[in-house]
C-alpha atoms as a PDB file:
ATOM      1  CA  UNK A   1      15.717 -16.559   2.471  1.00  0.00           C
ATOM      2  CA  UNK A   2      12.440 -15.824   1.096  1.00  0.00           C
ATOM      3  CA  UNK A   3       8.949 -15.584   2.885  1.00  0.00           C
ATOM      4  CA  UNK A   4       5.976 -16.856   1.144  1.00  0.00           C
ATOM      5  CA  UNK A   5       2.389 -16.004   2.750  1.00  0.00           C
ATOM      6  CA  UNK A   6      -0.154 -18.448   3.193  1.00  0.00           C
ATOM      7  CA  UNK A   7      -3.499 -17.564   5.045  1.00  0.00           C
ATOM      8  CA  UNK A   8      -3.533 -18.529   8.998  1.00  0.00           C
ATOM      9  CA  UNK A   9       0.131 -18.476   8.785  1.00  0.00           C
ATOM     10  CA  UNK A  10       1.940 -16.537  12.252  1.00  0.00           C
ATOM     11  CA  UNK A  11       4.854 -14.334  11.457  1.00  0.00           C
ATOM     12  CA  UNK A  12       6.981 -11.714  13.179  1.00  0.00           C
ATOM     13  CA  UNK A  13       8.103  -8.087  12.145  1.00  0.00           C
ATOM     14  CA  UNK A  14      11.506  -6.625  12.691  1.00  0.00           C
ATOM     15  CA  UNK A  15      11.758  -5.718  16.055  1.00  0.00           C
ATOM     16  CA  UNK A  16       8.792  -7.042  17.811  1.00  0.00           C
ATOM     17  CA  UNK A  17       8.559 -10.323  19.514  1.00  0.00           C
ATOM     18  CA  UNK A  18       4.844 -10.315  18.982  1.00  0.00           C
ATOM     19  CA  UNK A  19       4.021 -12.978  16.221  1.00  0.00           C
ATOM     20  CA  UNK A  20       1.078 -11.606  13.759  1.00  0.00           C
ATOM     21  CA  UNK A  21      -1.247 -14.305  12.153  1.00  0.00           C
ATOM     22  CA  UNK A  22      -1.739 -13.649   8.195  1.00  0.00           C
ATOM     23  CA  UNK A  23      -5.083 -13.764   6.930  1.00  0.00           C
ATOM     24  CA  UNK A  24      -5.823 -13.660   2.962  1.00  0.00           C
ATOM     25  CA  UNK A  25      -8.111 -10.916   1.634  1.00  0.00           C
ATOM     26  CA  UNK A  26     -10.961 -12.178   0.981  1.00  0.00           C
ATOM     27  CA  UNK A  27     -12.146  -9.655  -1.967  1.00  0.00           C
ATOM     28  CA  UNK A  28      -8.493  -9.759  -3.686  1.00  0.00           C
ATOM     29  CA  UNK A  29      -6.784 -13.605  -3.840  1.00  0.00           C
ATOM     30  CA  UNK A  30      -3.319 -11.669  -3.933  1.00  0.00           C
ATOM     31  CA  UNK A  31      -3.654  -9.656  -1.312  1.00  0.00           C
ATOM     32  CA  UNK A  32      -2.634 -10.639   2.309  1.00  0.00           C
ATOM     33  CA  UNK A  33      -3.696  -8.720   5.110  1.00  0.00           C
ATOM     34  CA  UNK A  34      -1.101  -8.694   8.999  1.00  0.00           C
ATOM     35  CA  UNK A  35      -2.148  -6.687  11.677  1.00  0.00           C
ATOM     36  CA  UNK A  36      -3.914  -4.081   9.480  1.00  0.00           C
ATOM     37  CA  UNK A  37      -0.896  -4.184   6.671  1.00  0.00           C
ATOM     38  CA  UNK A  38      -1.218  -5.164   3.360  1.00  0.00           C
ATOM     39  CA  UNK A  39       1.334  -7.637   1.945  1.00  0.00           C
ATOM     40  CA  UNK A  40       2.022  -9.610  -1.574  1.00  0.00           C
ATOM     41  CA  UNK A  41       2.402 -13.518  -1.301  1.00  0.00           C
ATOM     42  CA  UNK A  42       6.121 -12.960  -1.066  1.00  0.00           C
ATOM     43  CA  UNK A  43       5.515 -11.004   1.833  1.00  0.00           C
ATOM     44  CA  UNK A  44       6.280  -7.110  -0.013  1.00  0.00           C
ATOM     45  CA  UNK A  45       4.044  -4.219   0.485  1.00  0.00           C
ATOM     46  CA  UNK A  46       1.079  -4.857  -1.645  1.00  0.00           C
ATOM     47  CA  UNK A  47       1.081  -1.055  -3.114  1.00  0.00           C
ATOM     48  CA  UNK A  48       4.780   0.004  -3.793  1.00  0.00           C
ATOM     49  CA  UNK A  49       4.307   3.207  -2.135  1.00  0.00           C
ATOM     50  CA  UNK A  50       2.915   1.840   1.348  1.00  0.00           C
ATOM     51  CA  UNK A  51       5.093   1.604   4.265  1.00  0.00           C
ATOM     52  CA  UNK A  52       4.590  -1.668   6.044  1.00  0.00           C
ATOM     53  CA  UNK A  53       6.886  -3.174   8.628  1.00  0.00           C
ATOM     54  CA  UNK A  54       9.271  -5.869   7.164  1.00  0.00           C
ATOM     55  CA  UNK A  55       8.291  -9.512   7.798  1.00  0.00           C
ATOM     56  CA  UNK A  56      11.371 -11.717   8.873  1.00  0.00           C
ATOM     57  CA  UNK A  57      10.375 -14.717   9.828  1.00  0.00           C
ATOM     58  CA  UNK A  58       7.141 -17.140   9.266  1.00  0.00           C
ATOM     59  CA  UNK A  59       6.926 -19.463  11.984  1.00  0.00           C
ATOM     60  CA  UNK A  60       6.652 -23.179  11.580  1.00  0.00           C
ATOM     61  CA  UNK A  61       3.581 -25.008  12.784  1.00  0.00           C
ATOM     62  CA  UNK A  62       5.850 -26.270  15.758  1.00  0.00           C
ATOM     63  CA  UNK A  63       7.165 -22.900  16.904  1.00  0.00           C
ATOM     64  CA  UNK A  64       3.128 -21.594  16.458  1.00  0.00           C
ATOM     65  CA  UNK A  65       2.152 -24.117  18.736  1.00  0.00           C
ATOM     66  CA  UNK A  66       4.737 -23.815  21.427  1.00  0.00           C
ATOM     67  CA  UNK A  67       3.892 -20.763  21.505  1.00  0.00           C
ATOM     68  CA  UNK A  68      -0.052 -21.385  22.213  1.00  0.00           C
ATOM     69  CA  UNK A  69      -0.957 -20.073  19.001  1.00  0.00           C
ATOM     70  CA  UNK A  70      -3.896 -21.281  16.702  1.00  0.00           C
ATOM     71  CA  UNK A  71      -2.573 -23.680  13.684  1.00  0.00           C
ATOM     72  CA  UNK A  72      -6.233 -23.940  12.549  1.00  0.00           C
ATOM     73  CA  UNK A  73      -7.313 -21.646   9.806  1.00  0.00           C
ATOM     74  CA  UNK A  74     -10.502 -19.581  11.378  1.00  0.00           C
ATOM     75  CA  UNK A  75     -12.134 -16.929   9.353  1.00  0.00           C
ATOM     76  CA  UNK A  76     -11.939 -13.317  10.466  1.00  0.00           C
ATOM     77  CA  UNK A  77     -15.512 -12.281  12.298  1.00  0.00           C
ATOM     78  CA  UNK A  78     -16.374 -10.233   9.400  1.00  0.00           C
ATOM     79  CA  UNK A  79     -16.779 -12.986   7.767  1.00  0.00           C
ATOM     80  CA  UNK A  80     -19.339 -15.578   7.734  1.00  0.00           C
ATOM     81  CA  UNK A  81     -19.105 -18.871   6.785  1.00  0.00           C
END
């Protein structure tokens, strides 16, 4: 199965529980930033050589919102709007 990121989406790296929310760089339309990593749309380290933890599993908007989690896109605070 595949994983394709979309901005505001939530999803969880191997072995942590803790689901990460995706947020698209704003300076580079391919680039997608989780939890200080930097990812391709198809959820691959941006740069080759980086080591980023593996994404396995983008959450649905149901399993976000059981969870308490945000479904609403909101722009990171270094951003204004």
């Amino acid at each position: 199965m595949s994983i394709r990121l979309y901005d505001s989406a939530w999803v969880k790296f191997r072995d942590s529980d803790e689901p990460q929310q995706v947020f698209k760089n704003r300076s580079n339309p391919a680039m997608f930033e989780v939890a200080g990593y930097r990812y391709d749309i198809d959820a691959r380290p941006y740069h080759f050589s980086e080591a980023v933890p593996d994404i396995v599993e983008l959450l649905t908007m149901r399993q976000a919102q059981e969870l308490g989690l945000s479904t609403q896109y909101s722009a990171p605070k270094n951003i204004h709007i």
